[in-house]
Protein backbone atom coordinates (compact mmCIF):
# COMPACT_ATOMS: atom_id res chain seq x y z
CA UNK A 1 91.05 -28.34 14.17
CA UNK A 2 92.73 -25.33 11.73
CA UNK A 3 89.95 -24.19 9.37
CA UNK A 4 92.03 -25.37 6.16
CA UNK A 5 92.55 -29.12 6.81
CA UNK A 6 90.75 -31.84 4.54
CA UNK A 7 86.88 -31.95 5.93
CA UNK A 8 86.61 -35.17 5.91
CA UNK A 9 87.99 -35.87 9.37
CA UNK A 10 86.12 -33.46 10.88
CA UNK A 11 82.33 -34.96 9.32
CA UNK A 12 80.11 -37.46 11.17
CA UNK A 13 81.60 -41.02 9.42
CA UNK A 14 78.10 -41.10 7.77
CA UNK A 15 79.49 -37.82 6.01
CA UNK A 16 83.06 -39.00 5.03
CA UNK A 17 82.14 -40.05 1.52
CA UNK A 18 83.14 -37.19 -0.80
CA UNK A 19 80.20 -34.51 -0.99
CA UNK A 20 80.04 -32.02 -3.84
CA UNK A 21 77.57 -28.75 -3.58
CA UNK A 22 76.35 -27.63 -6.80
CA UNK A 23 75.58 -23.93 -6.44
CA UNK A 24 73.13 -23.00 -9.07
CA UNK A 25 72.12 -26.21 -10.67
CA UNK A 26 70.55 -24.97 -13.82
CA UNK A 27 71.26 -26.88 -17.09
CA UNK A 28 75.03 -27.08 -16.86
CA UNK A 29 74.85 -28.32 -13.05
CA UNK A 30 72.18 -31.10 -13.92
CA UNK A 31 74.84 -32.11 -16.84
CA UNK A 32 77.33 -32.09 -13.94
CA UNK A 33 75.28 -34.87 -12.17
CA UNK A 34 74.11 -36.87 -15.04
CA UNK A 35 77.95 -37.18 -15.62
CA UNK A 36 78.69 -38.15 -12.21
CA UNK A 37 75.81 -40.34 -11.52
CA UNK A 38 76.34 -42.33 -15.15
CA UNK A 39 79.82 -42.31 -15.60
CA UNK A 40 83.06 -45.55 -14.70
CA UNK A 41 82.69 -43.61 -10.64
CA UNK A 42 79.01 -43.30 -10.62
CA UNK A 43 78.07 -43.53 -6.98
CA UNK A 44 81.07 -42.84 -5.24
CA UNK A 45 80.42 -39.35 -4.41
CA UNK A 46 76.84 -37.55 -3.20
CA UNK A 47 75.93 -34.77 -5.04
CA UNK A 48 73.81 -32.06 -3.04
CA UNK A 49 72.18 -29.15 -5.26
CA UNK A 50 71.22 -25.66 -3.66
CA UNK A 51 67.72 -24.67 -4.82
CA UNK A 52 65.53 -21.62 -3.97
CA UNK A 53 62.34 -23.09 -5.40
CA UNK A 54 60.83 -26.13 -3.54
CA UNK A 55 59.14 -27.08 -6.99
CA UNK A 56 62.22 -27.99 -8.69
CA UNK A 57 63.08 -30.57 -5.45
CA UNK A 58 61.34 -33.43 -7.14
CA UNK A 59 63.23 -32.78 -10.44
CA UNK A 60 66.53 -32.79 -8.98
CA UNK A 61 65.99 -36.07 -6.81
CA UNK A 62 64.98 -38.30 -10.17
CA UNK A 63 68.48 -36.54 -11.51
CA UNK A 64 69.93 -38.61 -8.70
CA UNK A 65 71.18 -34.83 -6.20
CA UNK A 66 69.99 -34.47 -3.43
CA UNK A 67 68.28 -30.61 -2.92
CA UNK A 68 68.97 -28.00 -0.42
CA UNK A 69 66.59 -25.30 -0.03
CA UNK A 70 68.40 -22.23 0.22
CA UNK A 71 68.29 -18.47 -1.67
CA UNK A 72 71.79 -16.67 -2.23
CA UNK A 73 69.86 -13.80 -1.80
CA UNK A 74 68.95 -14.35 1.75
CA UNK A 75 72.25 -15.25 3.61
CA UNK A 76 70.19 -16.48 6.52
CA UNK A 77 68.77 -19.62 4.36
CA UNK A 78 72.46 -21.03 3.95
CA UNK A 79 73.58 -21.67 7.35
CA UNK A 80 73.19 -25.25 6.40
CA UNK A 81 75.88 -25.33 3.78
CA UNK A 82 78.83 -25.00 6.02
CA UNK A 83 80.46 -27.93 6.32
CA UNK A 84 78.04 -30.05 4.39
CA UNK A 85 80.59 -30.27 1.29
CA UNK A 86 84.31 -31.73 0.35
CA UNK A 87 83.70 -29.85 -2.68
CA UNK A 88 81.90 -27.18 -3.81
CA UNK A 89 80.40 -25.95 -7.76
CA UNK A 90 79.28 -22.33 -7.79
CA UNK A 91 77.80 -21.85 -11.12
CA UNK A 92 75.16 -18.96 -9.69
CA UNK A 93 75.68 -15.63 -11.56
CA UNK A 94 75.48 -12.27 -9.97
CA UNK A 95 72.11 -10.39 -9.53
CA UNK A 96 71.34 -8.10 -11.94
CA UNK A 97 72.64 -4.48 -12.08
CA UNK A 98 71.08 -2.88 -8.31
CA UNK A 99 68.73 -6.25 -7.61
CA UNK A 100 68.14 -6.13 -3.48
CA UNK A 101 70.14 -2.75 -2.98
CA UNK A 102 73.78 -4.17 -4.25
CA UNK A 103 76.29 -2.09 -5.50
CA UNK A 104 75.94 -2.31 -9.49
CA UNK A 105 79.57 -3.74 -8.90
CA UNK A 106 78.84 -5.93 -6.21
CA UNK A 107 78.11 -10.12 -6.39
CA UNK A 108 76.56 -9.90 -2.64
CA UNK A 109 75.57 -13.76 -3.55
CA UNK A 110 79.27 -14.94 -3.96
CA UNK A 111 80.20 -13.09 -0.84
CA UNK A 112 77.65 -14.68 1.42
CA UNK A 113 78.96 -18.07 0.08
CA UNK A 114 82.42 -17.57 1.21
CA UNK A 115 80.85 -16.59 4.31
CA UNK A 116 78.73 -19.41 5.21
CA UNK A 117 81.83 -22.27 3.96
CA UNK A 118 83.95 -20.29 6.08
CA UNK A 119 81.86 -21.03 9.48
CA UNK A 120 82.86 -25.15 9.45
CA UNK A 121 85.73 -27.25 7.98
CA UNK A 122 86.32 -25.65 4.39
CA UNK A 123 86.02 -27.40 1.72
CA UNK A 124 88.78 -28.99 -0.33
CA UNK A 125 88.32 -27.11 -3.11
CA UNK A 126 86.20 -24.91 -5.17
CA UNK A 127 85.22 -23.87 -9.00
CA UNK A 128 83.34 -20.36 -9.46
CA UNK A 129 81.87 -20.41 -13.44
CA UNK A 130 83.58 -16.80 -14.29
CA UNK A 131 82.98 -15.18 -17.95
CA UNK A 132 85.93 -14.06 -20.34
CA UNK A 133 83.96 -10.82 -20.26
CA UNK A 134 86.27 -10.05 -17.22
CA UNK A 135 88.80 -9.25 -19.82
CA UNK A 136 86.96 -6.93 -21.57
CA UNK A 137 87.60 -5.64 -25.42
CA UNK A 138 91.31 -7.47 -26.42
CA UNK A 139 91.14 -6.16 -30.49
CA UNK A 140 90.94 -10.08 -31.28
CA UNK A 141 94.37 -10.75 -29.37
CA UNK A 142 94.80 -13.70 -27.72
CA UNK A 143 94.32 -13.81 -24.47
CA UNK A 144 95.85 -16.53 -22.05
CA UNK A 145 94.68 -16.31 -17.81
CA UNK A 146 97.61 -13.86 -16.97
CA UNK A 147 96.29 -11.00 -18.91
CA UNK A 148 95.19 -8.24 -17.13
CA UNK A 149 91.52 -7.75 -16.20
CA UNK A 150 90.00 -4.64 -18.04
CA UNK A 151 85.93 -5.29 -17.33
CA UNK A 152 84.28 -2.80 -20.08
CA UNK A 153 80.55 -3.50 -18.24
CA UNK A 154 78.45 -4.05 -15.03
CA UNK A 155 78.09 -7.26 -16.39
CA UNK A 156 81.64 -8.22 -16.04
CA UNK A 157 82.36 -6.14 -13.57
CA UNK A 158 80.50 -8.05 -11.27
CA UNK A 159 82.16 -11.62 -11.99
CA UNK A 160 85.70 -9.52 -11.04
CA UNK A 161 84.68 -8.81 -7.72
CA UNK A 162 83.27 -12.49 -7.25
CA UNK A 163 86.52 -13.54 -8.55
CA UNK A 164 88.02 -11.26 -5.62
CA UNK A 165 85.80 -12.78 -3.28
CA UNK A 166 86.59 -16.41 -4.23
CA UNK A 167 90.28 -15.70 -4.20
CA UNK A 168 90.17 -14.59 -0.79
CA UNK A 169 88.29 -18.24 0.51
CA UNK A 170 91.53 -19.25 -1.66
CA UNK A 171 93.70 -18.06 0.92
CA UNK A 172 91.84 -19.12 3.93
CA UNK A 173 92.69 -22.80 2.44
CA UNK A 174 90.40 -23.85 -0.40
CA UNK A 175 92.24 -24.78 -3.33
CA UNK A 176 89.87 -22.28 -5.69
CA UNK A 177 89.73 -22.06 -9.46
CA UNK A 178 87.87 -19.69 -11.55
CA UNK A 179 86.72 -20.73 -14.76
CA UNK A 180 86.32 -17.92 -17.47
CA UNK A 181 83.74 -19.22 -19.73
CA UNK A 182 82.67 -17.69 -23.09
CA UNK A 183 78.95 -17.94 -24.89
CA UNK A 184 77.86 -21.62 -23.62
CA UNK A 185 75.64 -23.51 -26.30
CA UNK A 186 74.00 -26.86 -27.07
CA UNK A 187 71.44 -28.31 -29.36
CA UNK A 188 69.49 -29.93 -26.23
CA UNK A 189 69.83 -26.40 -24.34
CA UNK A 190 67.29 -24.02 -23.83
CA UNK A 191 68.27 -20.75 -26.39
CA UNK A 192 71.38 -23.11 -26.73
CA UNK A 193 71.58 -22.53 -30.34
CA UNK A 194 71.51 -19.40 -32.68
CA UNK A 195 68.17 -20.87 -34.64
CA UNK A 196 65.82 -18.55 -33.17
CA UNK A 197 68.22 -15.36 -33.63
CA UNK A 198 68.44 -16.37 -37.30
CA UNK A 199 64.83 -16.96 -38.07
CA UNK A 200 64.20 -13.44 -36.54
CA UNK A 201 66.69 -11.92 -39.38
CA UNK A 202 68.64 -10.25 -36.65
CA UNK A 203 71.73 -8.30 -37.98
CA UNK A 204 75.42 -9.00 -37.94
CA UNK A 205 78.51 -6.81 -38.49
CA UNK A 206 79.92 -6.55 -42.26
CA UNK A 207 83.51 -8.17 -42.38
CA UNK A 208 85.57 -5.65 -41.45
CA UNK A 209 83.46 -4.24 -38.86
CA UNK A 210 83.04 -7.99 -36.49
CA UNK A 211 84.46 -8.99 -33.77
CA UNK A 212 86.22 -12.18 -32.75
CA UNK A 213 84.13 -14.51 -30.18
CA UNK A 214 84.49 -17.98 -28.30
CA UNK A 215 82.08 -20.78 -27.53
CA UNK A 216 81.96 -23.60 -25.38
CA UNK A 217 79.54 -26.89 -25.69
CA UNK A 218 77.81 -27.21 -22.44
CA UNK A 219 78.93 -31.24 -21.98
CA UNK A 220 82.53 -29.90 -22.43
CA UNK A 221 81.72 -26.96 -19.65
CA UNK A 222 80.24 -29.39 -17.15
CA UNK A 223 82.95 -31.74 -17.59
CA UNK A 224 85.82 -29.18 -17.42
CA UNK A 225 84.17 -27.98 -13.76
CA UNK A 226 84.19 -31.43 -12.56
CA UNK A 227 88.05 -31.59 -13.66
CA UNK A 228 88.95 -28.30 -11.89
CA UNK A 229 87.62 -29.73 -8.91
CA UNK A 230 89.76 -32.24 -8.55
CA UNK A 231 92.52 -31.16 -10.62
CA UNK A 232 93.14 -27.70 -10.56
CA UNK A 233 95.99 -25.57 -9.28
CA UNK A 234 95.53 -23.14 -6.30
CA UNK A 235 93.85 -19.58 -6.71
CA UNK A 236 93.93 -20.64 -11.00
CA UNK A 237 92.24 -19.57 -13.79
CA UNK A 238 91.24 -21.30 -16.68
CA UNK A 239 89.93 -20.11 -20.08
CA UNK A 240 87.21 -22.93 -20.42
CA UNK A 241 87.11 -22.68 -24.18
CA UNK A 242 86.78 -25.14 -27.21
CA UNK A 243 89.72 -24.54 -30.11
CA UNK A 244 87.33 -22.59 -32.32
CA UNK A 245 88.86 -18.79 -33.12
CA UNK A 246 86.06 -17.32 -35.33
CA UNK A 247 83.98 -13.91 -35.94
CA UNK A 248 80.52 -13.90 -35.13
CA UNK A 249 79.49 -13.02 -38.28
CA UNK A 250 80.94 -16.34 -39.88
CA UNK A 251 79.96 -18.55 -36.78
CA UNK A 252 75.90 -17.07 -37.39
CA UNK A 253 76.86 -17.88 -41.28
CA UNK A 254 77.80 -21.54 -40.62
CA UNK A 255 74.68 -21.98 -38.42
CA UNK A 256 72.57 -20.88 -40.94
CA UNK A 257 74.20 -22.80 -43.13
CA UNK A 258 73.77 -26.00 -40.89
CA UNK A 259 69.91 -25.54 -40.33
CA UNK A 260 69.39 -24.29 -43.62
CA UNK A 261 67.93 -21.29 -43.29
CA UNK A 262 69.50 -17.71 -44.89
CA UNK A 263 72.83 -16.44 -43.91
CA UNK A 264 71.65 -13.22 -41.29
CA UNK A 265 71.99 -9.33 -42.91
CA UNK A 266 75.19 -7.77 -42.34
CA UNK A 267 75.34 -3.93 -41.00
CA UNK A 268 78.07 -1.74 -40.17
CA UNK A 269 78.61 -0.76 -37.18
CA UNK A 270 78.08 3.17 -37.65
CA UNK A 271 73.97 1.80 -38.16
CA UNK A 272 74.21 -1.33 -35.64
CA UNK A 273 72.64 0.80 -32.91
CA UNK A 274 69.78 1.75 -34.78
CA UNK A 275 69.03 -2.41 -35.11
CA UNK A 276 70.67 -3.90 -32.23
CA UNK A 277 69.79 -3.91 -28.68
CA UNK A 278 72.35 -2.42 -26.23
CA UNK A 279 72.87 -5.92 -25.07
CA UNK A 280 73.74 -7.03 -28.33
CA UNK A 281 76.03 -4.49 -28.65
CA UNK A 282 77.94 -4.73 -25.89
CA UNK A 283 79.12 -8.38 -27.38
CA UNK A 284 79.69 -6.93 -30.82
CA UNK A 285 81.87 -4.09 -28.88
CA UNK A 286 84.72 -6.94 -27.62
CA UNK A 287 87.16 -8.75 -29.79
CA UNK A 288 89.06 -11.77 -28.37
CA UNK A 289 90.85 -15.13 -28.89
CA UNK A 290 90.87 -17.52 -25.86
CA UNK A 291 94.15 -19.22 -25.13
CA UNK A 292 92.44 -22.58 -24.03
CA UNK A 293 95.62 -24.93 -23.27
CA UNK A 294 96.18 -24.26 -19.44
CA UNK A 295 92.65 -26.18 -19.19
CA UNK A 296 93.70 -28.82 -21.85
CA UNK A 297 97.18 -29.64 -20.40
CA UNK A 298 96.28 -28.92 -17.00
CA UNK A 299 93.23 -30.42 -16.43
CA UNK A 300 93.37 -32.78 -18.77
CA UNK A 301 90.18 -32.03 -20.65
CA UNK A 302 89.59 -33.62 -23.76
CA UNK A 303 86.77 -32.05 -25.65
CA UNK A 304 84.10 -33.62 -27.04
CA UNK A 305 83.13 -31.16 -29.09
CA UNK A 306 86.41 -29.06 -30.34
CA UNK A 307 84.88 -26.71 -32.78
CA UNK A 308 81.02 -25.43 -32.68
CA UNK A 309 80.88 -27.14 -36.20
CA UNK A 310 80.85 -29.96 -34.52
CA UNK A 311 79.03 -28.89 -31.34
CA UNK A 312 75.73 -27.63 -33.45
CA UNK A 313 75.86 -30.75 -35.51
CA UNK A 314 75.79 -33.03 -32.53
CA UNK A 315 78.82 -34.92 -33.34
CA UNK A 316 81.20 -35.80 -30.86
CA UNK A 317 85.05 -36.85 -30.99
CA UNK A 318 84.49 -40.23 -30.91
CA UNK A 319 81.67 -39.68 -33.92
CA UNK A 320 84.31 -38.16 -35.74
CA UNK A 321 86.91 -41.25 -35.39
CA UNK A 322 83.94 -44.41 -35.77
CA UNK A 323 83.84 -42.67 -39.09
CA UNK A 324 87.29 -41.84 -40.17
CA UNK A 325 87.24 -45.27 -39.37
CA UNK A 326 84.31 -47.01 -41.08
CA UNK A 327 85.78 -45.21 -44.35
């Protein structure tokens, strides 16, 4: 049968219930399968999770996925992916800059994906977790899917070419999406908050000087992939973004604020470098606004958590309206 026709005719019939891959299941994939496993369809489709590290099998079983032992990395490990999935969740990010002999542009990992779901029935569809860093520095513009891609780093650079790459399984028949996703955060996530950065007194840029930046809560991210997969357009892209548009320097401010602790220094920029890690830097050196509503009217998402006030708090939409409500 043609490459690009639905899977599902093509698996053993002990196969033909919908099968989603979760590529990179680190905390946003195991929200993924909480979510599916707990929520109104909760059994109706198997979730399989690629895993290079036997010791994290167990773990992933009691989550209710079933592991795959496989490495990116080594292209001959994930032979066994193609044509195991209806659906697949590739959430893995790039080696770092040169790791195993890549190009510093290069997402080798992404590529040998493609490759191995290319070798069976493809799947239906596919979601690749992008970054808005793809757009690079927009002078606090904002920036809907079509703008053009100006990547100012490795970093970024990196996610465009994986982009490239999942475009092109796009065209061989996988209805792909790419999901640009700014700083993920969570109270129950591991560095998921900006407490630690505070208590170390770690600098921001005066006023005039910051930069505009965009969150997302990590229960909104891993419920915005899901959508994609089943409701997004061919070869899209979606800003995966909550409604927030705020400087850095005022969303460390209302964290501090929120755990009580003092609002963080404020620098210019001419002395940043002298306080400020080059990584650090390179976030205060890009200005944006996401345009969020393609993923809100086109996937339907509903956010639980529409502005990090919110998020950091813990308090959900439906928090929000029990006490509107009650009052």
């Amino acid at each position: 049968m043609p490459s690009n026709q639905n899977p599902l005719g093509a698996l053993p019939a002990r196969f033909r219930r919908e099968r989603l891959l979760i590529v990179g299941c680190g905390d946003v994939g195991q929200r993924v399968v909480r979510d599916l496993n707990t929520g109104p369809g909760a059994g109706r489709l198997q979730v399989l999770a690629l895993t290079s590290s036997p010791s994290r099998v167990a773990g992933l079983r009691r989550l209710g996925a079933r592991p795959l032992l496989g490495n990116l990395d080594d292209a001959a490990t994930l032979r066994r992916l193609s044509g195991v999935a209806t659906r697949v969740l590739h959430l893995a990010p790039p080696p770092g800059e040169g790791a195993g002999g890549a190009a510093w542009w290069a997402d080798p990992r992404t590529v040998a994906l493609a490759r191995v779901l290319r070798l069976r029935s493809l799947p239906v569809s596919l979601a690749y977790a992008s970054t808005s860093g793809v757009y690079g520095d927009c002078q606090g513009a904002l920036v809907p899917e079509t703008r053009p891609l100006a990547p100012a780093t490795p970093r970024a650079q990196r996610r465009v070419n994986a982009e490239r790459a999942v475009r092109h399984l796009g065209r061989a028949g996988v209805r792909a999406s790419v999901l640009r996703i700014p700083g993920i955060y969570a109270p129950d996530r591991e560095g998921g908050t900006p407490e630690a950065r505070l208590r170390r007194r770690t600098p921001v840029l005066v006023p005039e000087d910051d930069v505009f930046t965009n969150h997302i809560h990590a229960d909104d991210l891993a419920r915005a992939s899901v959508a994609a997969l089943w409701k997004g357009r061919p070869q899209r892209a979606y800003n995966v973004s909550d409604a927030t548009h705020m400087k850095m320097g005022d969303y460390f401010d209302l964290a501090a604020d929120l755990y009580g602790l003092p609002r963080p220094p404020r620098v210019p920029r001419s002395t940043a470098q002298e306080q400020l890690s080059l990584m650090l830097l390179s976030f205060m050196g890009e200005s944006r606004r996401l345009d969020n509503r393609r993923m809100l009217q086109e996937l339907g998402v509903r956010l639980r958590y529409p502005s990090v006030g919110q998020g950091l708090r813990g308090l959900r939409v439906a928090d929000v309206s029990a006490g509107a409500q009650r009052g």
